[in-house]
C-alpha atoms as a PDB file:
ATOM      1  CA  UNK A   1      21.533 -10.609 -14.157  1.00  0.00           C
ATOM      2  CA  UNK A   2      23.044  -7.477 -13.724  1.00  0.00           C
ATOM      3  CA  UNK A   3      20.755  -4.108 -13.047  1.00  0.00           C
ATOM      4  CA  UNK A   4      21.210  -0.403 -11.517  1.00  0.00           C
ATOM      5  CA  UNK A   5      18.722   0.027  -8.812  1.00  0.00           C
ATOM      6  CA  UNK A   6      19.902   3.435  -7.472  1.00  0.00           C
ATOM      7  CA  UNK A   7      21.440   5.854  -8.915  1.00  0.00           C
ATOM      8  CA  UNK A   8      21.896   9.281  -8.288  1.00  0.00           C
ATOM      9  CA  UNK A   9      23.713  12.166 -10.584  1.00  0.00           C
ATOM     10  CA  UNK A  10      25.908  15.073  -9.098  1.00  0.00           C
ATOM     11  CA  UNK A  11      28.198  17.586 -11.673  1.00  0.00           C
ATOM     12  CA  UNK A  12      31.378  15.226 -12.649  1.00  0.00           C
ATOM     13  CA  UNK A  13      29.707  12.437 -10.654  1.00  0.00           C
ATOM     14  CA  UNK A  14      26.809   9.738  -9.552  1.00  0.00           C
ATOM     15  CA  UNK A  15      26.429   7.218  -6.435  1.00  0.00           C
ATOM     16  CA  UNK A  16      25.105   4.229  -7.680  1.00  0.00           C
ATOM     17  CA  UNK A  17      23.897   0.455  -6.411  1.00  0.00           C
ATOM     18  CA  UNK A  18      23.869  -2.427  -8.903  1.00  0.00           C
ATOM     19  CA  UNK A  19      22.267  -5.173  -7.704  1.00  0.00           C
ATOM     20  CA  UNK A  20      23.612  -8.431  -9.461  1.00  0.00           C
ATOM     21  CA  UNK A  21      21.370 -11.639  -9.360  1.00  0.00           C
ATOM     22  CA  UNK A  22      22.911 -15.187  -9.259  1.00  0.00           C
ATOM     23  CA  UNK A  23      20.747 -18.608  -9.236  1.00  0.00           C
ATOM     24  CA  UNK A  24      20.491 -18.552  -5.555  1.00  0.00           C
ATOM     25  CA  UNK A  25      21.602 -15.184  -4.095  1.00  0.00           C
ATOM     26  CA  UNK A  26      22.264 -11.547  -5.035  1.00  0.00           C
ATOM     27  CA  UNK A  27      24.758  -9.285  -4.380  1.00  0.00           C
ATOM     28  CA  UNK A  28      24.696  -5.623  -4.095  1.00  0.00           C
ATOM     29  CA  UNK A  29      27.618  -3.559  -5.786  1.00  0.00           C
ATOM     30  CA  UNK A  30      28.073   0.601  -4.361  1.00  0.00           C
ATOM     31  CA  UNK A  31      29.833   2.440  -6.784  1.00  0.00           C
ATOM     32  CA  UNK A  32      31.173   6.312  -6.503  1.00  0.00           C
ATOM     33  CA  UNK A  33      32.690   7.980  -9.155  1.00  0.00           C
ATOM     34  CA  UNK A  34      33.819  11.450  -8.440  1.00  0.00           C
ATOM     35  CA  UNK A  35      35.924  12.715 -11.538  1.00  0.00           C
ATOM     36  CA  UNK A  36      38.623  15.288 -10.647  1.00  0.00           C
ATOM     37  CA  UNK A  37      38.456  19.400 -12.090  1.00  0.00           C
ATOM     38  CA  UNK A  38      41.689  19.664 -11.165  1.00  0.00           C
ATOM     39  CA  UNK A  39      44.309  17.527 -12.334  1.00  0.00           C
ATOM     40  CA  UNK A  40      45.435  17.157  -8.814  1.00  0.00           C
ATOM     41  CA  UNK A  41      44.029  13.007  -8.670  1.00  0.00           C
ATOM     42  CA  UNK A  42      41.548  14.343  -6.163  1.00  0.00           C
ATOM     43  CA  UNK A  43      39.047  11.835  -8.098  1.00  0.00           C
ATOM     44  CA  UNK A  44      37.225   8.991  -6.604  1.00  0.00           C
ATOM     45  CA  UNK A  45      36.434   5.417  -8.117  1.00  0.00           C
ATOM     46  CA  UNK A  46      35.052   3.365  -5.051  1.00  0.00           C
ATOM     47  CA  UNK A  47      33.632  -0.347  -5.333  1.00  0.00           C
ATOM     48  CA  UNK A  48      32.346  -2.587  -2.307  1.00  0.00           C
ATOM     49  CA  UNK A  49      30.367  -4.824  -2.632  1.00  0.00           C
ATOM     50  CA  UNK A  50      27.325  -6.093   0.237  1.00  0.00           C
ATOM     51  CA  UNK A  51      24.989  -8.120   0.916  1.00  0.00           C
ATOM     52  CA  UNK A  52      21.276  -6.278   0.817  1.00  0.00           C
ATOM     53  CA  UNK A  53      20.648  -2.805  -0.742  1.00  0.00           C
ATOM     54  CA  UNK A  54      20.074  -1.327   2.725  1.00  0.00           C
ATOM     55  CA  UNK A  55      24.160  -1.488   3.729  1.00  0.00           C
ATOM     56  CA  UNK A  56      24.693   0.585   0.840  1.00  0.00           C
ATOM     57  CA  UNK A  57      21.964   2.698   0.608  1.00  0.00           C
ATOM     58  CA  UNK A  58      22.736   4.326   4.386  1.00  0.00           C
ATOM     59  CA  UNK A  59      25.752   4.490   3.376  1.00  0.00           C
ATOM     60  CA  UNK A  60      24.560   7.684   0.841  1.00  0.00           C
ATOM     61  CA  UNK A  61      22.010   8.708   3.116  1.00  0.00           C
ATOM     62  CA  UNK A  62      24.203   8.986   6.505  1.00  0.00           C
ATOM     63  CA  UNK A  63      26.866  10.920   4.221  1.00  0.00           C
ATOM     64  CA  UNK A  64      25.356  12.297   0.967  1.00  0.00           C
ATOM     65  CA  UNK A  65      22.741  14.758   0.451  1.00  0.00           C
ATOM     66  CA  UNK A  66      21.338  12.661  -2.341  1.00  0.00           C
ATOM     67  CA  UNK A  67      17.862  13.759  -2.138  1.00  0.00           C
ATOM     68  CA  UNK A  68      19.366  17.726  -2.923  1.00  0.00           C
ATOM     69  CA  UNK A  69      20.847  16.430  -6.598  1.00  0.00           C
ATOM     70  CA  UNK A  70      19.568  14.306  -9.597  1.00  0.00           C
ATOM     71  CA  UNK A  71      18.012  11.204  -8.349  1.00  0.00           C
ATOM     72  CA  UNK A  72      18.053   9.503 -11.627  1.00  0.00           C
ATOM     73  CA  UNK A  73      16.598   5.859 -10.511  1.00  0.00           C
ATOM     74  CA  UNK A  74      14.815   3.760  -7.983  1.00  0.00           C
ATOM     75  CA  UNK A  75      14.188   0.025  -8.982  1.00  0.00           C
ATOM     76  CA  UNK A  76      10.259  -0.421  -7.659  1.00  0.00           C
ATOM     77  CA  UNK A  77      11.545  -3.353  -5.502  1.00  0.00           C
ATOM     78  CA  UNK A  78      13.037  -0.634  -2.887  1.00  0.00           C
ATOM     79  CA  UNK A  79      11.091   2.489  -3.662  1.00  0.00           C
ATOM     80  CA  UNK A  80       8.712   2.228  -0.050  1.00  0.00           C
ATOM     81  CA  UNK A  81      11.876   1.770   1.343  1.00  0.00           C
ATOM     82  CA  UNK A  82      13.852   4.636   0.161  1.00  0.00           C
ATOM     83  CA  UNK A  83      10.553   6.831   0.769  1.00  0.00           C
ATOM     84  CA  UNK A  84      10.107   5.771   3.879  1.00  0.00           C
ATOM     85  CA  UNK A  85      13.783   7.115   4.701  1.00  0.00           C
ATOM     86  CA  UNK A  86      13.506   9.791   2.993  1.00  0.00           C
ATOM     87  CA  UNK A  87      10.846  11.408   4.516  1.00  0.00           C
ATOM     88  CA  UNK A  88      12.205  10.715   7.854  1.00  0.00           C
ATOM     89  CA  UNK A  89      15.441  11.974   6.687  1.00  0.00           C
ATOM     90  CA  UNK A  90      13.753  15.705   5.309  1.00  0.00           C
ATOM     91  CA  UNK A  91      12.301  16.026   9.033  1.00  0.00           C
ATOM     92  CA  UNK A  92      15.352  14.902  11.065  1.00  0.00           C
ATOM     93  CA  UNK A  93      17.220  17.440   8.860  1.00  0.00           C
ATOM     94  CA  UNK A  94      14.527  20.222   8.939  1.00  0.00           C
ATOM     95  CA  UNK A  95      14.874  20.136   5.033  1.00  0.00           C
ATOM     96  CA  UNK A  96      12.072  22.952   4.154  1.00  0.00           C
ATOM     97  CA  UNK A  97      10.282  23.351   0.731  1.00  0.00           C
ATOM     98  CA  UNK A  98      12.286  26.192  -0.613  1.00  0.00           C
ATOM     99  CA  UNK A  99      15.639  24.115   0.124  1.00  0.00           C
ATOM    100  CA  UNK A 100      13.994  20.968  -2.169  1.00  0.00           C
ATOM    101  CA  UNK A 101      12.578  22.990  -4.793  1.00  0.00           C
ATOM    102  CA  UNK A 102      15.352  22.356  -7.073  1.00  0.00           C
ATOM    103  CA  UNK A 103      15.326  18.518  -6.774  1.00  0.00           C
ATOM    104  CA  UNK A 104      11.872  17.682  -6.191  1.00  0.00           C
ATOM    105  CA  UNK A 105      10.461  17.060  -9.335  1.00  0.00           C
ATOM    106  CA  UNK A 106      13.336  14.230  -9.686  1.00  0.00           C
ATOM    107  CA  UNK A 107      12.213  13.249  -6.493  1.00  0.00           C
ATOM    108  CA  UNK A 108       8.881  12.627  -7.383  1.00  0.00           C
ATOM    109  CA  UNK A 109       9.939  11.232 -10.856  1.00  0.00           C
ATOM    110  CA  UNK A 110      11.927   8.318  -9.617  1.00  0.00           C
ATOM    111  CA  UNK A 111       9.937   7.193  -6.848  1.00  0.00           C
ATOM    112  CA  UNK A 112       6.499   7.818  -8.461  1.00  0.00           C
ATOM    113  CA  UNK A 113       4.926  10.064  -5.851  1.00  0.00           C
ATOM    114  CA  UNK A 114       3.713  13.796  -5.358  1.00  0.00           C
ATOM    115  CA  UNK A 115       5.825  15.040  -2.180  1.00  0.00           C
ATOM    116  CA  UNK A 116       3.999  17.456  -0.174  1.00  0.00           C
ATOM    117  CA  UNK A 117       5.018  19.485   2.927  1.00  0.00           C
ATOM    118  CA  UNK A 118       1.783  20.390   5.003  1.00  0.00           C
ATOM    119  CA  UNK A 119      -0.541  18.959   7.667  1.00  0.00           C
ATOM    120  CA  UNK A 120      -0.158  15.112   6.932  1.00  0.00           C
ATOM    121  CA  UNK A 121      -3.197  13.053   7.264  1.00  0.00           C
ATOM    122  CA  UNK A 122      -2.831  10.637  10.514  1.00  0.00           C
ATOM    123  CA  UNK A 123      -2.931   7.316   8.668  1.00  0.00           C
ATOM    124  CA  UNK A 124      -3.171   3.830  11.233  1.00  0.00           C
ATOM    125  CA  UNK A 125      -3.869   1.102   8.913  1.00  0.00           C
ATOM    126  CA  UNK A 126      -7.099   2.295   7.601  1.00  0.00           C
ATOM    127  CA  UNK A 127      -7.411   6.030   7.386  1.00  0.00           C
ATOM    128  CA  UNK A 128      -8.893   7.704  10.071  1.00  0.00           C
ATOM    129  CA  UNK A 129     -12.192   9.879   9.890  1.00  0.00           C
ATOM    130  CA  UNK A 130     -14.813  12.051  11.081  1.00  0.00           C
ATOM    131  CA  UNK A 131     -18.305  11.541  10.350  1.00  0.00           C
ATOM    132  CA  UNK A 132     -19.676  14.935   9.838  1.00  0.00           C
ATOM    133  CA  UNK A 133     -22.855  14.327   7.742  1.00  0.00           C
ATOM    134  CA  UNK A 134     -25.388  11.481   7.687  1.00  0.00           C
ATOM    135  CA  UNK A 135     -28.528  11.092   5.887  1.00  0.00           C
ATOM    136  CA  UNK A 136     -31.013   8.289   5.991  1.00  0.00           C
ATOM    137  CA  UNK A 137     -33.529   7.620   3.178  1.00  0.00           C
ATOM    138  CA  UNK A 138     -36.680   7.089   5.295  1.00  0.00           C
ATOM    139  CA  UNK A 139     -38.912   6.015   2.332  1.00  0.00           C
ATOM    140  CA  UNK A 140     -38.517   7.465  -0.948  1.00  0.00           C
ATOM    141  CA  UNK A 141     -40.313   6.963  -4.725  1.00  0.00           C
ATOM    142  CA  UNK A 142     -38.355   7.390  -8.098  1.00  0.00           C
ATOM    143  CA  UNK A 143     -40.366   9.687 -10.935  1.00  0.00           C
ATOM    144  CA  UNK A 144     -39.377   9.565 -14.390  1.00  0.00           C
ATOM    145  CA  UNK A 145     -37.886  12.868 -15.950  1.00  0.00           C
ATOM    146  CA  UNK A 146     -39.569  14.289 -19.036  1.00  0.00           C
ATOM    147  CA  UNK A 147     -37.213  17.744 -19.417  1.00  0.00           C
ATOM    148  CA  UNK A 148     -35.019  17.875 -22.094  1.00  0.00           C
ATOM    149  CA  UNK A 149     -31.455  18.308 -20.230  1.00  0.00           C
ATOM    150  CA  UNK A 150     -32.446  14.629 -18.193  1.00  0.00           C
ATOM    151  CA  UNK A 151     -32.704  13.058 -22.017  1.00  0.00           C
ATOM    152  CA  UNK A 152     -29.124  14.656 -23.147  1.00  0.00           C
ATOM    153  CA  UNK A 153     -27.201  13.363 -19.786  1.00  0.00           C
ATOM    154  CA  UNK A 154     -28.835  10.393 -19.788  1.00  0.00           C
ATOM    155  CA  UNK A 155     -30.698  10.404 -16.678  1.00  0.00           C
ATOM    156  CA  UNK A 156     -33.792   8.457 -16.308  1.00  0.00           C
ATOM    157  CA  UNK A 157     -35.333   9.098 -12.846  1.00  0.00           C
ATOM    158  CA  UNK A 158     -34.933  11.779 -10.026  1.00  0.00           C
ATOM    159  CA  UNK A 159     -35.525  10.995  -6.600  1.00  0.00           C
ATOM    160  CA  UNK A 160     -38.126  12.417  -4.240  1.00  0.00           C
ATOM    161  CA  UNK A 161     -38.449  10.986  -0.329  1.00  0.00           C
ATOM    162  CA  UNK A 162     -38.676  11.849   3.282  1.00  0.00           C
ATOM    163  CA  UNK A 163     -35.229  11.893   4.959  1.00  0.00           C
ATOM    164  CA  UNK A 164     -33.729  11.747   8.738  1.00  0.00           C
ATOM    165  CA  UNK A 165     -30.553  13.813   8.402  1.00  0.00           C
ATOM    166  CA  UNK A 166     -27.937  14.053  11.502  1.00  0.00           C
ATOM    167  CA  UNK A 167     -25.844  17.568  10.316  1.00  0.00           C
ATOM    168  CA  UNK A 168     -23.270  20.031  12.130  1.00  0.00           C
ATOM    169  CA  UNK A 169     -24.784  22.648  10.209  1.00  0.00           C
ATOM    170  CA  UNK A 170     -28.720  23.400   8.618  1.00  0.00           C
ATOM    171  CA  UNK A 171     -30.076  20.902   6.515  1.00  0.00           C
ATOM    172  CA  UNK A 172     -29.646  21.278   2.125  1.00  0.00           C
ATOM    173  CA  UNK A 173     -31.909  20.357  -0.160  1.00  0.00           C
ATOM    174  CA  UNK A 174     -30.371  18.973  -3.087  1.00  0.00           C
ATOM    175  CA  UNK A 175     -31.907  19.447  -6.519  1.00  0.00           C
ATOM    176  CA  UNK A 176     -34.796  17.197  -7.366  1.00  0.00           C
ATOM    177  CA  UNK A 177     -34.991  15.877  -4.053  1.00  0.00           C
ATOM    178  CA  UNK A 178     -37.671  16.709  -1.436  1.00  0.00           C
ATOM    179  CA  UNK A 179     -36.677  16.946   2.438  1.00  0.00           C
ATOM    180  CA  UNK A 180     -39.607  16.392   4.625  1.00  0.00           C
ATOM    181  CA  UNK A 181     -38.633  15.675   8.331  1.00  0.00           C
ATOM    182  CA  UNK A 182     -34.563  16.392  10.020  1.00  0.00           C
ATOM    183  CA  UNK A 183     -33.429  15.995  13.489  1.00  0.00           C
ATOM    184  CA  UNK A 184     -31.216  18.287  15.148  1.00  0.00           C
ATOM    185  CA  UNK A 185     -29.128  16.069  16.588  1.00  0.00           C
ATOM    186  CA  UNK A 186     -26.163  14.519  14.712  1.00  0.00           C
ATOM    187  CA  UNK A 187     -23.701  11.787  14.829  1.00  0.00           C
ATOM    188  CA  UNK A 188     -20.305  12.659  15.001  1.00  0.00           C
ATOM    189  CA  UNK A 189     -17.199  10.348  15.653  1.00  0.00           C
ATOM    190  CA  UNK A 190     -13.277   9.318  14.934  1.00  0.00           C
ATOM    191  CA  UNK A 191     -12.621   6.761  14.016  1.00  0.00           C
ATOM    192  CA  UNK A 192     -11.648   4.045  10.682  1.00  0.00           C
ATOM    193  CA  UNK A 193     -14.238   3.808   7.835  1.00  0.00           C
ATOM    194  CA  UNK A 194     -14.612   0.646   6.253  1.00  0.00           C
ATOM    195  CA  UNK A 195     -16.588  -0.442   3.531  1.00  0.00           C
ATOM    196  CA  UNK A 196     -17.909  -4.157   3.461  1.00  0.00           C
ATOM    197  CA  UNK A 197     -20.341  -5.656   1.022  1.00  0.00           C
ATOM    198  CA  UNK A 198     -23.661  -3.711   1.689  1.00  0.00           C
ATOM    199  CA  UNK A 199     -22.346  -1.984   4.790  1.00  0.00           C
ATOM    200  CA  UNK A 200     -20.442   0.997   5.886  1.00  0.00           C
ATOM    201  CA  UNK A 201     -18.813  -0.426   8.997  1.00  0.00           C
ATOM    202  CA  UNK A 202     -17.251   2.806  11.470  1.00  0.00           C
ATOM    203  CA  UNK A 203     -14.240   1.586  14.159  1.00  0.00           C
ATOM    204  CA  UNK A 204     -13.068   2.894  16.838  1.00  0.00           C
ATOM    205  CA  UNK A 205      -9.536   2.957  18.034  1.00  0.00           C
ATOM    206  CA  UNK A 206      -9.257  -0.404  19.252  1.00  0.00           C
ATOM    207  CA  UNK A 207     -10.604  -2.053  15.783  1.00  0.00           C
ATOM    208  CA  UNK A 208     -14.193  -2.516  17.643  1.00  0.00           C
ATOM    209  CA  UNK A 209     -17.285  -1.867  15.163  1.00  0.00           C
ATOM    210  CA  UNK A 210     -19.071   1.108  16.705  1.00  0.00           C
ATOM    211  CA  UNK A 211     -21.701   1.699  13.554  1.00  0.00           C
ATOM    212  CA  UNK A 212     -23.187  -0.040  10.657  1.00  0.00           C
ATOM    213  CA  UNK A 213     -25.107   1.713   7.983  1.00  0.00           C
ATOM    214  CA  UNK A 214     -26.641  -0.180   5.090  1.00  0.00           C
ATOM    215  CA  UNK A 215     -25.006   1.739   1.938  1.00  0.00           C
ATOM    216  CA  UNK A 216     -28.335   1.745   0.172  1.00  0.00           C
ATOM    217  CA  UNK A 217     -29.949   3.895   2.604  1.00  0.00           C
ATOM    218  CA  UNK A 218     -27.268   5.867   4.427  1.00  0.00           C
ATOM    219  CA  UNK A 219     -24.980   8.634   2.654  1.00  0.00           C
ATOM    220  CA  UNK A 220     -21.245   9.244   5.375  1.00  0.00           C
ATOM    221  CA  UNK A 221     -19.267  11.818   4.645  1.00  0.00           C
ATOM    222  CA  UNK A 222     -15.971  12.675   6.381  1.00  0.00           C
ATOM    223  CA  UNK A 223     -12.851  14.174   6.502  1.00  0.00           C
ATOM    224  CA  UNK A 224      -9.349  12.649   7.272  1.00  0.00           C
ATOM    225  CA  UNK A 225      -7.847  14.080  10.868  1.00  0.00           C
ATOM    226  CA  UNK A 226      -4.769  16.042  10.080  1.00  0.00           C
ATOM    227  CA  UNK A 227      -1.307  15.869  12.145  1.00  0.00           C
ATOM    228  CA  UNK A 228      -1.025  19.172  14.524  1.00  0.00           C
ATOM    229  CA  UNK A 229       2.511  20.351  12.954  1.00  0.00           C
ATOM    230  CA  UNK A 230       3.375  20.667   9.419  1.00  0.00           C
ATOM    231  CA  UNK A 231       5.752  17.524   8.134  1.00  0.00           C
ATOM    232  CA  UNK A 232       6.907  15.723   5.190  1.00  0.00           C
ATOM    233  CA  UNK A 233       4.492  13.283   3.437  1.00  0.00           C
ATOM    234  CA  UNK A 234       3.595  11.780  -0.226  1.00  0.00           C
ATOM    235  CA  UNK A 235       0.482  10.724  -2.149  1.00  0.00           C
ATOM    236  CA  UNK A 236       0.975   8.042  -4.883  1.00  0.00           C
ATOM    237  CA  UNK A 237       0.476   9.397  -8.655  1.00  0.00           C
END
């Protein structure tokens, strides 16, 4: 089985890997084909051949500004891969927006991601957060809506309770719901949100559980911590 799993287009040209699949191996084939504009036989037709797409692939990176032209294909098999190098290629280079603007929609394209140049979220396995806001349903009743709009959206019940809220700023009151009692005080932490079964489970830096809530009871919200400088990252489409 033969198949192109890079390829990228220039103006009379294209770096490409083929990756060719035997019973019990594969093989990875780097081709450049330059054509000459000249007539002088300044063209290039190169072929080697390697063992794992990686050889190849640093070979463009380390000598081709690939990610500035037409990157026409990534096979999904090596797409965290070549992201992964690319974005630590665009900050070893100090490539800057303007200088991609040209080639990032093929970019993003071929490797199936938005690319975005900003403060990154700091991601350690799970994401890290801060808890800003938490609310907990003390006791609470459900009453049945009669007014028309409830009927045409299909809402059945509002709800109507006393709450303890923790907040950095004053209390709201959403609509339809009655706030009785809040605290001043607030909870606020970093650290890795995870959601189990019934529970939202907080961690600290160290993977220790620092604080359970019961999901039917508690609402978290939070916001991810941002890198201090301005770098290179993607989100998945």
């Amino acid at each position: 089985m033969k198949e192109t799993v890079f390829e990228v287009l220039a103006e009379g040209g294209s770096l490409s890997i083929i990756r060719i699949k035997y019973r019990n191996e594969e093989k990875f084939i780097y081709y450049h084909n330059e054509m000459d504009m000249t007539d002088e036989g300044l063209g290039i037709d190169k072929k080697c051949e390697y063992e794992n797409f990686e050889q190849p692939f640093q070979l463009i990176n380390n000598k081709y500004p690939w990610f500035q032209l037409h990157l026409a294909i990534v096979h999904e098999d090596y797409r965290s891969y070549v992201l992964d190098e690319l974005i630590k290629t665009l900050m070893f280079q100090g490539i800057t927006p303007d200088e991609l603007r040209y080639s990032q929609s093929d970019l993003e394209k071929a490797l199936s991601v938005k690319l975005e140049f900003g403060f990154a979220p700091i991601q350690n396995g799970l994401q890290q957060i801060e808890v800003k806001n938490l609310i907990e349903a003390i006791e609470y009743t459900y009453q049945e809506f009669t007014d028309n709009y409830a009927s045409e959206i299909g809402q059945k019940f509002k709800l109507k309770g006393q709450y303890r809220m923790w907040m950095d700023e004053q209390c709201f009151e959403p609509r339809y719901m009655e706030v009785i009692t809040t605290s001043n005080e607030y909870i606020k932490t970093i650290g890795k949100l995870e959601v189990n079964g019934n529970a939202i489970i907080i961690k600290n830096e160290y993977n220790q559980i620092d604080y359970i809530f019961p999901i039917d009871k508690f609402t978290v919200s939070a916001s991810p911590i941002l890198s201090k400088s301005k770098s290179w990252f993607y989100k998945n489409k």
